[in-house]
Protein backbone atom coordinates (compact mmCIF):
# COMPACT_ATOMS: atom_id res chain seq x y z
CA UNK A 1 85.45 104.49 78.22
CA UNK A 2 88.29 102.55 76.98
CA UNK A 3 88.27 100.45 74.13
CA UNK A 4 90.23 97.50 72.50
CA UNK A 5 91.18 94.21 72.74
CA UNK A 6 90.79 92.37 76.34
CA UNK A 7 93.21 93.85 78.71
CA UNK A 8 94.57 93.64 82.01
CA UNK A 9 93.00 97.16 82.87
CA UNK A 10 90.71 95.95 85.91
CA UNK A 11 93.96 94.19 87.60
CA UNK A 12 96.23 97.24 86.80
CA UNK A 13 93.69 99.43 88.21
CA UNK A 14 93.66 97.48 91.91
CA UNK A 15 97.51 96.56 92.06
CA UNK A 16 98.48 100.83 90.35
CA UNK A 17 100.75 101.61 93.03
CA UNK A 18 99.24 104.77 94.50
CA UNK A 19 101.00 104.94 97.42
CA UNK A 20 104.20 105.50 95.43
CA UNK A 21 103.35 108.06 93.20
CA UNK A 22 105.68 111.12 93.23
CA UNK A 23 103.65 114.16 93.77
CA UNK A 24 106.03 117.21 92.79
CA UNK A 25 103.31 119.95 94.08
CA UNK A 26 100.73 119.96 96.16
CA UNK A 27 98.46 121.11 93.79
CA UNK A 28 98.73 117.73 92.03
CA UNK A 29 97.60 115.53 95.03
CA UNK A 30 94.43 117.95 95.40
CA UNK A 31 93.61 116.59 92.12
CA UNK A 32 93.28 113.07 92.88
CA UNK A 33 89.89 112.33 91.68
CA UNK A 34 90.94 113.92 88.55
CA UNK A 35 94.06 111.89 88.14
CA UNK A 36 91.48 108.43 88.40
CA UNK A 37 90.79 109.34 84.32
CA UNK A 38 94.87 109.07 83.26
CA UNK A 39 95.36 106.13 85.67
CA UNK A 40 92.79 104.23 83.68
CA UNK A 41 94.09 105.54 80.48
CA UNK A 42 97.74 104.90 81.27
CA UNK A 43 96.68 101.07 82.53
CA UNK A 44 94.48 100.68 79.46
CA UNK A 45 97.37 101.38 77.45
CA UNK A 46 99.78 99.29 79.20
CA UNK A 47 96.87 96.33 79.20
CA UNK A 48 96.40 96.86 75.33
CA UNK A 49 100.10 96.33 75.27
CA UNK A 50 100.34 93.13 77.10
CA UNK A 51 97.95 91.70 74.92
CA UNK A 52 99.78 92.58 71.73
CA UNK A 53 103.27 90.96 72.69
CA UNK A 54 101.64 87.75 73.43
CA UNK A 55 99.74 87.73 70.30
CA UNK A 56 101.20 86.23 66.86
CA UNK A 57 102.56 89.03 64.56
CA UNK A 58 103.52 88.32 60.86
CA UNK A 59 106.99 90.45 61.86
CA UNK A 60 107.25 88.85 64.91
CA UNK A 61 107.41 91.58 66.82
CA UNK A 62 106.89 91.86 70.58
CA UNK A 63 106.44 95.77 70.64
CA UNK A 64 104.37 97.67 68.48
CA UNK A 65 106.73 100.20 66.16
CA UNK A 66 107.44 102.34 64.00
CA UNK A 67 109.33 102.52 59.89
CA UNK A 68 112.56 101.25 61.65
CA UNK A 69 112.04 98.98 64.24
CA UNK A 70 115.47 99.64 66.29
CA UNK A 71 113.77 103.28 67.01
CA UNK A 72 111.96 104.05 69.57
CA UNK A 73 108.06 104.51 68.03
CA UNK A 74 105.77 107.02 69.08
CA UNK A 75 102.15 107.09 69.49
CA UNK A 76 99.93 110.66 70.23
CA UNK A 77 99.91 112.96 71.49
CA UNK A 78 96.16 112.26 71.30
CA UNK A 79 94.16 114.33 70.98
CA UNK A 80 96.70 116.62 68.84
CA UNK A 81 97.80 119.38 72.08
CA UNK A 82 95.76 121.91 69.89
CA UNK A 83 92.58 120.32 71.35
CA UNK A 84 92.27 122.46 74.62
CA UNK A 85 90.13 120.09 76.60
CA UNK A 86 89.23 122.44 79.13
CA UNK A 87 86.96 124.58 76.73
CA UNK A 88 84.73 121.54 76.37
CA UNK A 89 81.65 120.23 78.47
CA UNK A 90 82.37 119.46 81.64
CA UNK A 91 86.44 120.24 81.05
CA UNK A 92 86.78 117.10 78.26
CA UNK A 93 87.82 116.08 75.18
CA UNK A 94 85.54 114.53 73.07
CA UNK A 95 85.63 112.10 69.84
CA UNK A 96 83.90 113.02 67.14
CA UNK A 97 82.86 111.96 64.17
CA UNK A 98 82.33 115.35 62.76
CA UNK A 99 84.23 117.83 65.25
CA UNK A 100 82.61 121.20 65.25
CA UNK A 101 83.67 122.73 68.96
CA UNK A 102 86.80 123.75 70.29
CA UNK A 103 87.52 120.15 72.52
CA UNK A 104 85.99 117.77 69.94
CA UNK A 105 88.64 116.19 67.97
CA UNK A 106 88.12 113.21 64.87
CA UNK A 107 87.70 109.85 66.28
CA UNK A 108 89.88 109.02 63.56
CA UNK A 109 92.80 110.38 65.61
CA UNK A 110 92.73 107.10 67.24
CA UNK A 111 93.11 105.02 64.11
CA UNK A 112 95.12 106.72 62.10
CA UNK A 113 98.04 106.36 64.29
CA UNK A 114 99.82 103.39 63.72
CA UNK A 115 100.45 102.62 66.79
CA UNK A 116 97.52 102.95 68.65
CA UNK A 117 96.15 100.72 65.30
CA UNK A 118 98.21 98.10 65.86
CA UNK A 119 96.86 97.71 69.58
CA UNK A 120 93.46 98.81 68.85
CA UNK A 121 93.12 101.52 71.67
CA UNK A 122 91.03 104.28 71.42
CA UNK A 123 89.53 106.03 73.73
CA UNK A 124 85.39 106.93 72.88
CA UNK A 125 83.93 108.73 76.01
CA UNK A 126 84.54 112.60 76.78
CA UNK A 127 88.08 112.40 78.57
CA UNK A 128 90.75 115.35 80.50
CA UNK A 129 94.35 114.07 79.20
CA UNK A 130 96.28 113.83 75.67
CA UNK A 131 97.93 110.54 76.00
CA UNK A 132 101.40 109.62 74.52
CA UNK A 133 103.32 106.29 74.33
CA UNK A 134 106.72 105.41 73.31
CA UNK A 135 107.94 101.80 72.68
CA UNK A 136 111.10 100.35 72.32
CA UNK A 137 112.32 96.55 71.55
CA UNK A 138 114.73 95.06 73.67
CA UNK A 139 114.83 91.32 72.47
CA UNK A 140 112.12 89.45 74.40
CA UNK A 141 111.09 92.77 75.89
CA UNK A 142 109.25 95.79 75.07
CA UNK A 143 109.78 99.06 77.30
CA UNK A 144 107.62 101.85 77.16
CA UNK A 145 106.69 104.95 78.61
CA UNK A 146 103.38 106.21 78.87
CA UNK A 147 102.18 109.78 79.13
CA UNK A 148 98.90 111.45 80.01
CA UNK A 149 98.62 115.28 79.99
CA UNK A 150 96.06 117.80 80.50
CA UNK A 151 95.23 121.38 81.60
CA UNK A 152 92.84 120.50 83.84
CA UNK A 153 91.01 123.37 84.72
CA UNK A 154 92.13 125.77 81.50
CA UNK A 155 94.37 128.22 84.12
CA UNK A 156 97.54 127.57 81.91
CA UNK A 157 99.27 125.33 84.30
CA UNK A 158 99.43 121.83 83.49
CA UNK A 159 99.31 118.15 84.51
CA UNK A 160 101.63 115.53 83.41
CA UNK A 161 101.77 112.19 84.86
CA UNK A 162 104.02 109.42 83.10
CA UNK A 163 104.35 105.94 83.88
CA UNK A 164 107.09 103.86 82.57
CA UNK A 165 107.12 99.76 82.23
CA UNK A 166 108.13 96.80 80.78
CA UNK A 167 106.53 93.36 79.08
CA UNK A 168 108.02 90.17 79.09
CA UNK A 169 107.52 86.82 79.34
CA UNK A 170 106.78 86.61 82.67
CA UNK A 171 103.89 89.45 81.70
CA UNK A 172 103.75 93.16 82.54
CA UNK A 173 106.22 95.17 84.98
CA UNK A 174 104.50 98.73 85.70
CA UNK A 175 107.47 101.09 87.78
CA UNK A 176 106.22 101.21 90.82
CA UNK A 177 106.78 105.29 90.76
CA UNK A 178 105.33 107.37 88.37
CA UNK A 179 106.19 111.36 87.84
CA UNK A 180 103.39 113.86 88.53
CA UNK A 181 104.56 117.54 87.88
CA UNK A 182 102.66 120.78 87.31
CA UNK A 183 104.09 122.87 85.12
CA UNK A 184 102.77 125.65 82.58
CA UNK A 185 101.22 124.41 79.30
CA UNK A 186 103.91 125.58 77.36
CA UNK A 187 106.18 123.51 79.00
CA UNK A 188 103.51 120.76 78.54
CA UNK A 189 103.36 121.55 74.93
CA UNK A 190 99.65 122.56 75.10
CA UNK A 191 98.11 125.81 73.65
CA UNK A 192 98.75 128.95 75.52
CA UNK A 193 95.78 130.49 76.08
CA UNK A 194 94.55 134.04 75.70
C-alpha cells in the first residue's frame, strides 16, 4: 500500500499508542477497523520522515520544506478534498494514471508535491483518508504534524485523526495522544454533498 524509501512503518505500527488515542465521539471508536488505513498512513509518513533527516541533503536540511525554510511547509491535502472517496469502490480513493471516476485522482498528485517528493511517499493502493503534513525546523529537530481525513461512509460527517511528532537524533518521538474528532465535512474541508 505504502510506498517509499525503507521506513520504520512495521515498528510504528506495533509500538502506535492505541490505548491513548483521544476518541471525541463514540462514533469514532466504532470505526476502529477503519481507522487501521490512517494509522498506517500517518506511521508511513512519519517513517518516510525519519529516513530523510538521517540522510545527506545538499542543503543540509533535517526537515523536508518549503521556498523559505524558517516556514512551516505543507504537504496535501492528498488527494485534493474534491476527491470524495466515498463515491468510489468499496468507499476509496484511488490513483490513477488516467482518472475517469469521481474517487480516482492522478497518481501524479503524489509527486508533484514537493514535499511528499522529497521523501518519496506515495500512496498506490485504493485508500479512505486525504493525508496532510506540516514540517517545521527546529535546529537538530524537525516537528511535524500529520493529518489523515476522510468521510468515511459519504453521510457528510467526517473523520479527522492527527498525530503530531518529532525527529531527532536520538530518532523518532510520535505524541503518545493523537486527536480523533467527527465533525461535518465542511468543517473538514471536504465537498458537501448533494
Amino acid at each position: 500500500m505504502i510506498s517509499g524509501r525503507r521506513s520504520l512503518t512495521a515498528a510504528l505500527l506495533v509500538l502506535t499508542p492505541w490505548f491513548a488515542l483521544t476518541f471525541r465521539d463514540t462514533r469514532a471508536l466504532s470505526r476502529h477497523h477503519e481507522l487501521r488505513e490512517a494509522v498506517a498512513g500517518i506511521a508511513g509518513i512519519a517513517g518516510a520522515l525519519t529516513t530523510y533527516f538521517h540522510e545527506e541533503h545538499h542543503d543540509g536540511a533535517r526537515c523536508p520544506s518549503g521556498p523559505d525554510p524558517l516556514l512551516p511547509a505543507r504537504a496535501g491535502p492528498t488527494p485534493p478534498l474534491e476527491v470524495r472517496c466515498a463515491l468510489g469502490h468499496r468507499r476509496r480513493c484511488r490513483p490513477s494514471s488516467d482518472p475517469r471516476e469521481p474517487a480516482e485522482y492522478p497518481r501524479a498528485a503524489w509527486h508533484e508535491d514537493p514535499i511528499w517528493r522529497a521523501l518519496a511517499f506515495e500512496l498506490r493502493e485504493p485508500h479512505r483518508f486525504h493525508y496532510t503534513l506540516t514540517t517545521r525546523s527546529q535546529g537538530d529537530t524537525c516537528e511535524f504534524t500529520i493529518q489523515a481525513r476522510a468521510d468515511l461512509d459519504g453521510d457528510g460527517s467526517g473523520t479527522n485523526i492527527e498525530a503530531r511528532g518529532r525527529v531527532h537524533g536520538l530518532g523518532l518521538h510520535l505524541d503518545s495522544t493523537w486527536r480523533i474528532d467527527q465533525m461535518s465535512d465542511e468543517a473538514l474541508g471536504l465537498p458537501l454533498h448533494h
